[in-house]
Structure formats: structure tokens, C-alpha cells
C-alpha atoms as a PDB file:
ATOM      1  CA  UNK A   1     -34.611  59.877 211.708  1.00  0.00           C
ATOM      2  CA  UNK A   2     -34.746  63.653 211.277  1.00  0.00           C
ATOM      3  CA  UNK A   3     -36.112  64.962 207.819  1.00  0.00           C
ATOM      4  CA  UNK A   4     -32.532  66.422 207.005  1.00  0.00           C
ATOM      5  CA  UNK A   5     -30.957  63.094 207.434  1.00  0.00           C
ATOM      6  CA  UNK A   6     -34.059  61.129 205.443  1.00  0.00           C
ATOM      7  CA  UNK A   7     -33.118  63.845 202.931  1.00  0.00           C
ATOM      8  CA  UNK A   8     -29.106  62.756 203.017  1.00  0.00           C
ATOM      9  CA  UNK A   9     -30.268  59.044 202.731  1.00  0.00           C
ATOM     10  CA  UNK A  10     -31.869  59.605 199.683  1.00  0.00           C
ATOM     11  CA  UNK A  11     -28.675  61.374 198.247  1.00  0.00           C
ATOM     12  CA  UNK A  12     -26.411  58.411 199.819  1.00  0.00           C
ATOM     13  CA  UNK A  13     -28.828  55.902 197.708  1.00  0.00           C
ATOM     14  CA  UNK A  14     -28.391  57.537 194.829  1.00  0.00           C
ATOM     15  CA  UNK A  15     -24.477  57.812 195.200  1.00  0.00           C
ATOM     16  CA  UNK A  16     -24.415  53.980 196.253  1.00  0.00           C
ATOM     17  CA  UNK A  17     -26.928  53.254 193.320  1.00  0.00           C
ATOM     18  CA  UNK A  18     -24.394  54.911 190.727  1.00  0.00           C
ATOM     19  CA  UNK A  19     -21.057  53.094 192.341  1.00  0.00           C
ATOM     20  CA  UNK A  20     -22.887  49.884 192.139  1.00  0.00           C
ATOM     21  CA  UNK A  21     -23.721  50.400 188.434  1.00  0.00           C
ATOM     22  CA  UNK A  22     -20.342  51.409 187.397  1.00  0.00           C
ATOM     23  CA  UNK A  23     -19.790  47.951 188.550  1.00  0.00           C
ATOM     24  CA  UNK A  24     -22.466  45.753 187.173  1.00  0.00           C
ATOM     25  CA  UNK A  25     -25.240  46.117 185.417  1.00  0.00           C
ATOM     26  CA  UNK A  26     -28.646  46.806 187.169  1.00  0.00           C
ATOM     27  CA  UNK A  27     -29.990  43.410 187.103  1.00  0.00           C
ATOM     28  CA  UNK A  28     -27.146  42.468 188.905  1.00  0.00           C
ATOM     29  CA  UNK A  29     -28.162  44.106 191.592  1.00  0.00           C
ATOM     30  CA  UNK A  30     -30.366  44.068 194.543  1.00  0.00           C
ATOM     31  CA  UNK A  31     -32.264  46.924 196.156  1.00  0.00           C
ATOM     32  CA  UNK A  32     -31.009  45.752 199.660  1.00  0.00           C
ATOM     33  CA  UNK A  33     -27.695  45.949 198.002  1.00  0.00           C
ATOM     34  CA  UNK A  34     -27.524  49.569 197.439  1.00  0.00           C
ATOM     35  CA  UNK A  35     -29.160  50.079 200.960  1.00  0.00           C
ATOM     36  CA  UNK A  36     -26.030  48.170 202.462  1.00  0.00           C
ATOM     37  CA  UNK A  37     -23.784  50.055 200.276  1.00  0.00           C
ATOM     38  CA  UNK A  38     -25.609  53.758 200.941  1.00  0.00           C
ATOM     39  CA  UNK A  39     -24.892  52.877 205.389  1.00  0.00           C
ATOM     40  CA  UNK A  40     -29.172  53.356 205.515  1.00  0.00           C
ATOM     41  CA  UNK A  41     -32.125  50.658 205.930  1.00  0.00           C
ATOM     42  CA  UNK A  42     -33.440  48.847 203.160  1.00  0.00           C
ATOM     43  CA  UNK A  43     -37.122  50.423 203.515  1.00  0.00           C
ATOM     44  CA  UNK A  44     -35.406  53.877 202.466  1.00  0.00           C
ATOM     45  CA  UNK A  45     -35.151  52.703 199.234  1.00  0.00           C
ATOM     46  CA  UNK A  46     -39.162  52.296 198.877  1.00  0.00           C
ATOM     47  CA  UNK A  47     -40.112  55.293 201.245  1.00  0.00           C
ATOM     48  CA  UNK A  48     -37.811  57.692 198.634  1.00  0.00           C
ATOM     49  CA  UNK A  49     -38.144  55.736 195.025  1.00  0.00           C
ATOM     50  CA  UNK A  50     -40.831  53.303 194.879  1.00  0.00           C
ATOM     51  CA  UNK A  51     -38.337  50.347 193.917  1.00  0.00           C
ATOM     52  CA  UNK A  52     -35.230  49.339 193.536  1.00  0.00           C
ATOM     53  CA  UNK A  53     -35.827  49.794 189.433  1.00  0.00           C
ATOM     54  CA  UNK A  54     -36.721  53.299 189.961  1.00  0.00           C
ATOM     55  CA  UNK A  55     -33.653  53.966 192.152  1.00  0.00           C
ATOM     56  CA  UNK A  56     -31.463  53.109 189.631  1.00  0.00           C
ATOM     57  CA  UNK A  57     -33.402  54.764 186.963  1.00  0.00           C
ATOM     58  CA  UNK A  58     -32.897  57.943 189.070  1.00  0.00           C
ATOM     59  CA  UNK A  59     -29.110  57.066 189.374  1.00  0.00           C
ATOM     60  CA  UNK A  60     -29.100  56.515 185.674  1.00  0.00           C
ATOM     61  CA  UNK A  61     -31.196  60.383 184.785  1.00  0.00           C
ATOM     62  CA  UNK A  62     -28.908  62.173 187.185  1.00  0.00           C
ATOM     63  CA  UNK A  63     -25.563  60.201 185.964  1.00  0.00           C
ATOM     64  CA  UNK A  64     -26.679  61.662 182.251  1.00  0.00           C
ATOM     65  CA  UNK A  65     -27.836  65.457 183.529  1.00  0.00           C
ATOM     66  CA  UNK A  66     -24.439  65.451 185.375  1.00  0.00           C
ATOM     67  CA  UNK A  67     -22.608  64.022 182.107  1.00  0.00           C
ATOM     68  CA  UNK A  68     -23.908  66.746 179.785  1.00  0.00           C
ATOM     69  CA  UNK A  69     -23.618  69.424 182.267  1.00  0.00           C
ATOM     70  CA  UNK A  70     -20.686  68.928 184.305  1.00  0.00           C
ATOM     71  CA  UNK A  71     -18.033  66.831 181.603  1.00  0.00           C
ATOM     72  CA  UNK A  72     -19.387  67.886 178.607  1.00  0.00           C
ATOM     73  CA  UNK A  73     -19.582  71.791 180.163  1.00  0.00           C
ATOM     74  CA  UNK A  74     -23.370  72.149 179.033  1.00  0.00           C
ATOM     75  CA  UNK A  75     -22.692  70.165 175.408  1.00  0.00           C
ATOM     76  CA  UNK A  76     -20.026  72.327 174.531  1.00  0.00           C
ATOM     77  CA  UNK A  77     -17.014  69.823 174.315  1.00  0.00           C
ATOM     78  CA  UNK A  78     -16.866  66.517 174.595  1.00  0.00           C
ATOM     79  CA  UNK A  79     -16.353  64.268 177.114  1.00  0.00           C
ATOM     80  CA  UNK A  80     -12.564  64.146 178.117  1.00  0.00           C
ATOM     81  CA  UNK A  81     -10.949  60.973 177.004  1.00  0.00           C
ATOM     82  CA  UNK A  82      -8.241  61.832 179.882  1.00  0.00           C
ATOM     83  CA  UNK A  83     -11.443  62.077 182.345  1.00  0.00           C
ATOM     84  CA  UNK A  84     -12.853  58.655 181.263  1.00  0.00           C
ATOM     85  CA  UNK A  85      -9.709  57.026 181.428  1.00  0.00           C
ATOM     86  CA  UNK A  86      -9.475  58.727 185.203  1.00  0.00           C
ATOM     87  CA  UNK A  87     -12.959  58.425 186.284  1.00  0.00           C
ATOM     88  CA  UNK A  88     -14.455  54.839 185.219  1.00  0.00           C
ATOM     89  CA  UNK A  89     -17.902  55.700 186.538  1.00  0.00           C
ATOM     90  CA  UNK A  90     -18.080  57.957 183.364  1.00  0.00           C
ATOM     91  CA  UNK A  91     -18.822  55.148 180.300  1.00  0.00           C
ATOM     92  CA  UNK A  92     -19.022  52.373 182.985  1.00  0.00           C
ATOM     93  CA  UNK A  93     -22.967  53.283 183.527  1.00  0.00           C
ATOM     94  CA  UNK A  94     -24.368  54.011 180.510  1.00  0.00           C
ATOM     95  CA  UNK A  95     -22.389  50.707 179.217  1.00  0.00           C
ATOM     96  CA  UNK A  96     -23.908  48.557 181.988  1.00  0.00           C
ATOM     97  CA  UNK A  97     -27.297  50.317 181.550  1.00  0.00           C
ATOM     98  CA  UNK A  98     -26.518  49.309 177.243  1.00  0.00           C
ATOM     99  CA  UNK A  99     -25.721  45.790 177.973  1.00  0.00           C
ATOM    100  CA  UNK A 100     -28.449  44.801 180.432  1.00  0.00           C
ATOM    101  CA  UNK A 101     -31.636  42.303 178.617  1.00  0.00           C
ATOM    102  CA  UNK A 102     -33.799  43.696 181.427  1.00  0.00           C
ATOM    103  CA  UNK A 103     -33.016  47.420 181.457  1.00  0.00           C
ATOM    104  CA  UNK A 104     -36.506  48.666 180.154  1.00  0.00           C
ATOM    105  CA  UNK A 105     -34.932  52.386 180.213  1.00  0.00           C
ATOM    106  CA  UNK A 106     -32.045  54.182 178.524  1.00  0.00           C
ATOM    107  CA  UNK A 107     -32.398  54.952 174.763  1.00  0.00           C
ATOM    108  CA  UNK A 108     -34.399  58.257 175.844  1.00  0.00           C
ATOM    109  CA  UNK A 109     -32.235  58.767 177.830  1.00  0.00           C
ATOM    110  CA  UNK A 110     -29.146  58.395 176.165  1.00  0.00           C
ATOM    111  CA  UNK A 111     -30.138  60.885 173.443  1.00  0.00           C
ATOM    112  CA  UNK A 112     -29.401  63.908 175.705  1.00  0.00           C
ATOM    113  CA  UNK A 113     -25.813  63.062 175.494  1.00  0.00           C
ATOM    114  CA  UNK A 114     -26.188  61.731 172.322  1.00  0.00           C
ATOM    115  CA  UNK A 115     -27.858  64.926 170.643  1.00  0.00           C
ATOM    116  CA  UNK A 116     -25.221  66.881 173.049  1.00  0.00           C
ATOM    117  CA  UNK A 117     -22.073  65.027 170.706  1.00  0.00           C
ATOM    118  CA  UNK A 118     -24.438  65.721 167.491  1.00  0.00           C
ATOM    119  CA  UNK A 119     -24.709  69.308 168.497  1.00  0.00           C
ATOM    120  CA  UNK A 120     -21.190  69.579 168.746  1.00  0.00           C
ATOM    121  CA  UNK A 121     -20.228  67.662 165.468  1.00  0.00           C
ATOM    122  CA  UNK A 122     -22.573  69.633 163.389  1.00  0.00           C
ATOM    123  CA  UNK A 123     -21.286  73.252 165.150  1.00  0.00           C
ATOM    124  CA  UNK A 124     -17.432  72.068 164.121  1.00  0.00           C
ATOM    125  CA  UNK A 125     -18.396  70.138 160.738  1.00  0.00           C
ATOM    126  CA  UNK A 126     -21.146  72.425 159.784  1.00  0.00           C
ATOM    127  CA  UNK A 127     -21.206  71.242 156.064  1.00  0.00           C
ATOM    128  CA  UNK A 128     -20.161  67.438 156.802  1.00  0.00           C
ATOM    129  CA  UNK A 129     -21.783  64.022 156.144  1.00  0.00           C
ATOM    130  CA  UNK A 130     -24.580  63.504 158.731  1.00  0.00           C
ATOM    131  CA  UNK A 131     -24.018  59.552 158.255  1.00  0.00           C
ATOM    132  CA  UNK A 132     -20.256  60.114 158.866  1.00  0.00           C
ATOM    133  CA  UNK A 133     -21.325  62.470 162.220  1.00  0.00           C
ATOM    134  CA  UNK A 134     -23.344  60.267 163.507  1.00  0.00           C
ATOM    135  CA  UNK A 135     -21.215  57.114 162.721  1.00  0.00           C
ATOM    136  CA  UNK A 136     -18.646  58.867 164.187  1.00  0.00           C
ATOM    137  CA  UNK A 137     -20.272  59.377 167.061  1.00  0.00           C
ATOM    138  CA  UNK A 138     -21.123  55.703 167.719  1.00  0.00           C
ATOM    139  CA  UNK A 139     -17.670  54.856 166.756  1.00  0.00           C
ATOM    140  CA  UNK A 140     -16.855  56.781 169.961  1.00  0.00           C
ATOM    141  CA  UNK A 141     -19.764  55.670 172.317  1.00  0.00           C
ATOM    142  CA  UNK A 142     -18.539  51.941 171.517  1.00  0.00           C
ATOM    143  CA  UNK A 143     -14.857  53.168 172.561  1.00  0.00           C
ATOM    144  CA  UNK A 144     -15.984  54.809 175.216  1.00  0.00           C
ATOM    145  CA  UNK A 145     -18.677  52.456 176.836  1.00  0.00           C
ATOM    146  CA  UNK A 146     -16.520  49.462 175.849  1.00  0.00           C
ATOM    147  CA  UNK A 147     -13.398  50.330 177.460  1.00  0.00           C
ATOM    148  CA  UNK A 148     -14.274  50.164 181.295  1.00  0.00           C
ATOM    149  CA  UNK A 149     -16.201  47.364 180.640  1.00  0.00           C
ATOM    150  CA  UNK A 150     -14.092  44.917 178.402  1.00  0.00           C
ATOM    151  CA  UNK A 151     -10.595  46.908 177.871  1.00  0.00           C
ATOM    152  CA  UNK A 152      -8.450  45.350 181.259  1.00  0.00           C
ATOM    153  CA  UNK A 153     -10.358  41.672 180.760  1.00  0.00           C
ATOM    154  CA  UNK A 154      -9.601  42.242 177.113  1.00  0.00           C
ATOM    155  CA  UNK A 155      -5.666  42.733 177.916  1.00  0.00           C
ATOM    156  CA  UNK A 156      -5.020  39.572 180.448  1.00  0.00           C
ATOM    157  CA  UNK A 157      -7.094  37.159 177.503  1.00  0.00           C
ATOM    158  CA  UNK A 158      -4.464  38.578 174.716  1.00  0.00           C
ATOM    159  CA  UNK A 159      -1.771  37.446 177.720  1.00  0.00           C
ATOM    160  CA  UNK A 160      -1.132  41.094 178.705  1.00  0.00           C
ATOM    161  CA  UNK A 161      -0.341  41.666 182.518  1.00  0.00           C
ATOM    162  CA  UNK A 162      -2.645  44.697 184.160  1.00  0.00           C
ATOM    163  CA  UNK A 163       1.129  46.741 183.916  1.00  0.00           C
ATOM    164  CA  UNK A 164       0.109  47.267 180.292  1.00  0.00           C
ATOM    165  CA  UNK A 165      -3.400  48.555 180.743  1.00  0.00           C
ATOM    166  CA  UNK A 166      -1.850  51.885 180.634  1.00  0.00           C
ATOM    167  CA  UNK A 167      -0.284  51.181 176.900  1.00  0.00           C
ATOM    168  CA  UNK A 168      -3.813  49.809 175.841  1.00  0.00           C
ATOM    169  CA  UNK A 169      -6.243  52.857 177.302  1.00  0.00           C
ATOM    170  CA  UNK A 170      -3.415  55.025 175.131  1.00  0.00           C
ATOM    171  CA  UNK A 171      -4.325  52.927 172.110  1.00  0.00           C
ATOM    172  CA  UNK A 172      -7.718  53.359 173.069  1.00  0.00           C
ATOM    173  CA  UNK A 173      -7.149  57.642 173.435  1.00  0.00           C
ATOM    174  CA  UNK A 174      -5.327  57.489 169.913  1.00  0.00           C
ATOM    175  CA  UNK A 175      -8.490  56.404 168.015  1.00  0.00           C
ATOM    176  CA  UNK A 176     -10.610  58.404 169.793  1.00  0.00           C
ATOM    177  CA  UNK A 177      -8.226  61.626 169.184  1.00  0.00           C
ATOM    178  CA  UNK A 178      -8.449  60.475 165.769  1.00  0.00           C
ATOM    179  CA  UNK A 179     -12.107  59.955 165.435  1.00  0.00           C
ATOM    180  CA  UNK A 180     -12.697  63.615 167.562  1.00  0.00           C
ATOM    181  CA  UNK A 181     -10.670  65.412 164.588  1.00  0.00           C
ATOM    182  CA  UNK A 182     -12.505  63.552 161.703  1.00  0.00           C
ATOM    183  CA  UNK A 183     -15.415  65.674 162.487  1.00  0.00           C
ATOM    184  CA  UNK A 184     -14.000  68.464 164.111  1.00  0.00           C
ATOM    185  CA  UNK A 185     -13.971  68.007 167.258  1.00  0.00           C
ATOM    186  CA  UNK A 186     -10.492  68.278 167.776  1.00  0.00           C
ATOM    187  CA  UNK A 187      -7.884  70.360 166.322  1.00  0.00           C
ATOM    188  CA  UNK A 188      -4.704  68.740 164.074  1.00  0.00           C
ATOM    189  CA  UNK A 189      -7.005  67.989 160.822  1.00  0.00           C
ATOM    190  CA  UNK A 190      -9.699  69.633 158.901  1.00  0.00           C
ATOM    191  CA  UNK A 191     -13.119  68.110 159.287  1.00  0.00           C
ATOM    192  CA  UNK A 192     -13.621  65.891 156.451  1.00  0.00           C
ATOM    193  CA  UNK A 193     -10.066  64.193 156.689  1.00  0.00           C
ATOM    194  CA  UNK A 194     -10.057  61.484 158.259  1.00  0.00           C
ATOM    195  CA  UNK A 195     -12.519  58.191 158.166  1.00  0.00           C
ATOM    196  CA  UNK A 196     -13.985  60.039 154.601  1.00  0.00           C
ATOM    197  CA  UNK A 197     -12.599  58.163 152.106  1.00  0.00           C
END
């Protein structure tokens, strides 16, 4: 193997390691696993990260950099509820990364794009609440993480057929329009409206 193409196979891991989480969370998954899914032998994943752990913990870091940078445009909007709604990697991840007993890492790492939302709350709501920013802003994490996860199982238990996921993720694009503008984050009410009372 040429050091170009050891340097592609580490890339390729990381993709496969970031598909695989959007799917399950990373307990759920085993290091030969994201070999298989990356096209590269299993001893990649040692010769590049260590461990299958630290592979997804990689996966995970560059997920959030990429989050902040790329969707969020450096923290300077948030996260586009049509982009989540069109992309399920997006929340999938970090809700996997949330939900898993044995995922050691994550809050730390989760505050980049955390702080990022706080940044932009307090730049639009300058004078607001801090405990209604920052509820808020969990109010739309759980939205946002929970929807990949639980929204389509959630629709077949209520007796819903996968025609009206659609209908639902709009429900689900209503609240969080609504939450955005309660702090400013998106135009059609004053900061301080909505969610205050």
C-alpha cells in the first residue's frame, strides 16, 4: 500500500466511522465493522487510530469542527432545520453519541456547538434571560437530536404510515421556527415574545 493510499484509508475510516454512527450508536459497533464499511483491512483501523474507540472519537471531533464551521458558517447562524431534515447525519451523531451508556466522550465536545448557539442567542437577544437562552437552546438540541432518531419510529407507533413523515418533520420545523424567533434567531417576532411568559 502506497503512503497516499494509507493516507485515503484513513479518510475512508473516518467517512465509514461517521455513516455508521448516524446509524447506531458507537457501542453498537465494531471496529472490523467500519473497516468493512471504509473497502480497507481491519489492521488500518489500529495502524491510523489506536482503536476502534478512538476512531470514532475522531469521527465524532471532526463531525462537530465540520458542524460549527461548515452548517453553522463559523457560529454565525444556526444549523438549518431544512438541512437536518435533508441530511440525517447532521443530529443523528451527536444523538447516538448522547444516548450511548458507554460513550466516555462528548459533553466537551458538544460545547463547541453548544457555546456556537449561545453565541448566537446572546448576539440577537443581547439583553434576554440567560435561563430562557439556554433553555431554549436545549429545547432545540432535543428537537434536533431526537428527530432522526425517534421521529419516523415515533409516526408508525401513533399508526402513521412513513407517507406522513413529511407532515411530522414540518411539525417538527414549526417549533423549531418558533423556538429560533423566541430568542432571536429568526426574524417574524421580537426576542422576548415567545416561550416568556
Amino acid at each position: 500500500m502506497t503512503l497516499a493510499r494509507r493516507g485515503a484509508a484513513r479518510g475512508d475510516l473516518l467517512d465509514a466511522a461517521l455513516r455508521l454512527l448516524a446509524d447506531r450508536p458507537p457501542s453498537a459497533i465494531s471496529g472490523r465493522e467500519i473497516a468493512e464499511d471504509a473497502g480497507v483491512n481491519y489492521g488500518l483501523v489500529h495502524y491510523h487510530f489506536g482503536s476502534k474507540d478512538r476512531l470514532l472519537d475522531m469521527a465524532w471531533r471532526q463531525h462537530l469542527d465540520w458542524l460549527v464551521d461548515t452548517e453553522m458558517e463559523g457560529g454565525t447562524r444556526p444549523v438549518s432545520v431544512r438541512a437536518t431534515a435533508e441530511d440525517r447525519t447532521l443530529w443523528a451523531v451527536a444523538g447516538h453519541m448522547a444516548l450511548d451508556p458507554l460513550q466516555a466522550t462528548g459533553d466537551g465536545d458538544r460545547r463547541r456547538v453548544l457555546d456556537a448557539y449561545r453565541d448566537l442567542v446572546e448576539a440577537s437577544d443581547p439583553d434576554g434571560d440567560p435561563v430562557h437562552h439556554w433553555t431554549t437552546i436545549a429545547a432545540l438540541f432535543a428537537l434536533e437530536l431526537g428527530w432522526p432518531i425517534f421521529g419516523p419510529a415515533n409516526v408508525t407507533t401513533v399508526g402513521l404510515s412513513a407517507a406522513h413523515l413529511p407532515m411530522a418533520r414540518s411539525r417538527v420545523e414549526a417549533l423549531v421556527a418558533t423556538l429560533e424567533r423566541s430568542v432571536g434567531l429568526r426574524s417574524g417576532e421580537p426576542p422576548g415574545g415567545e416561550g416568556d411568559s
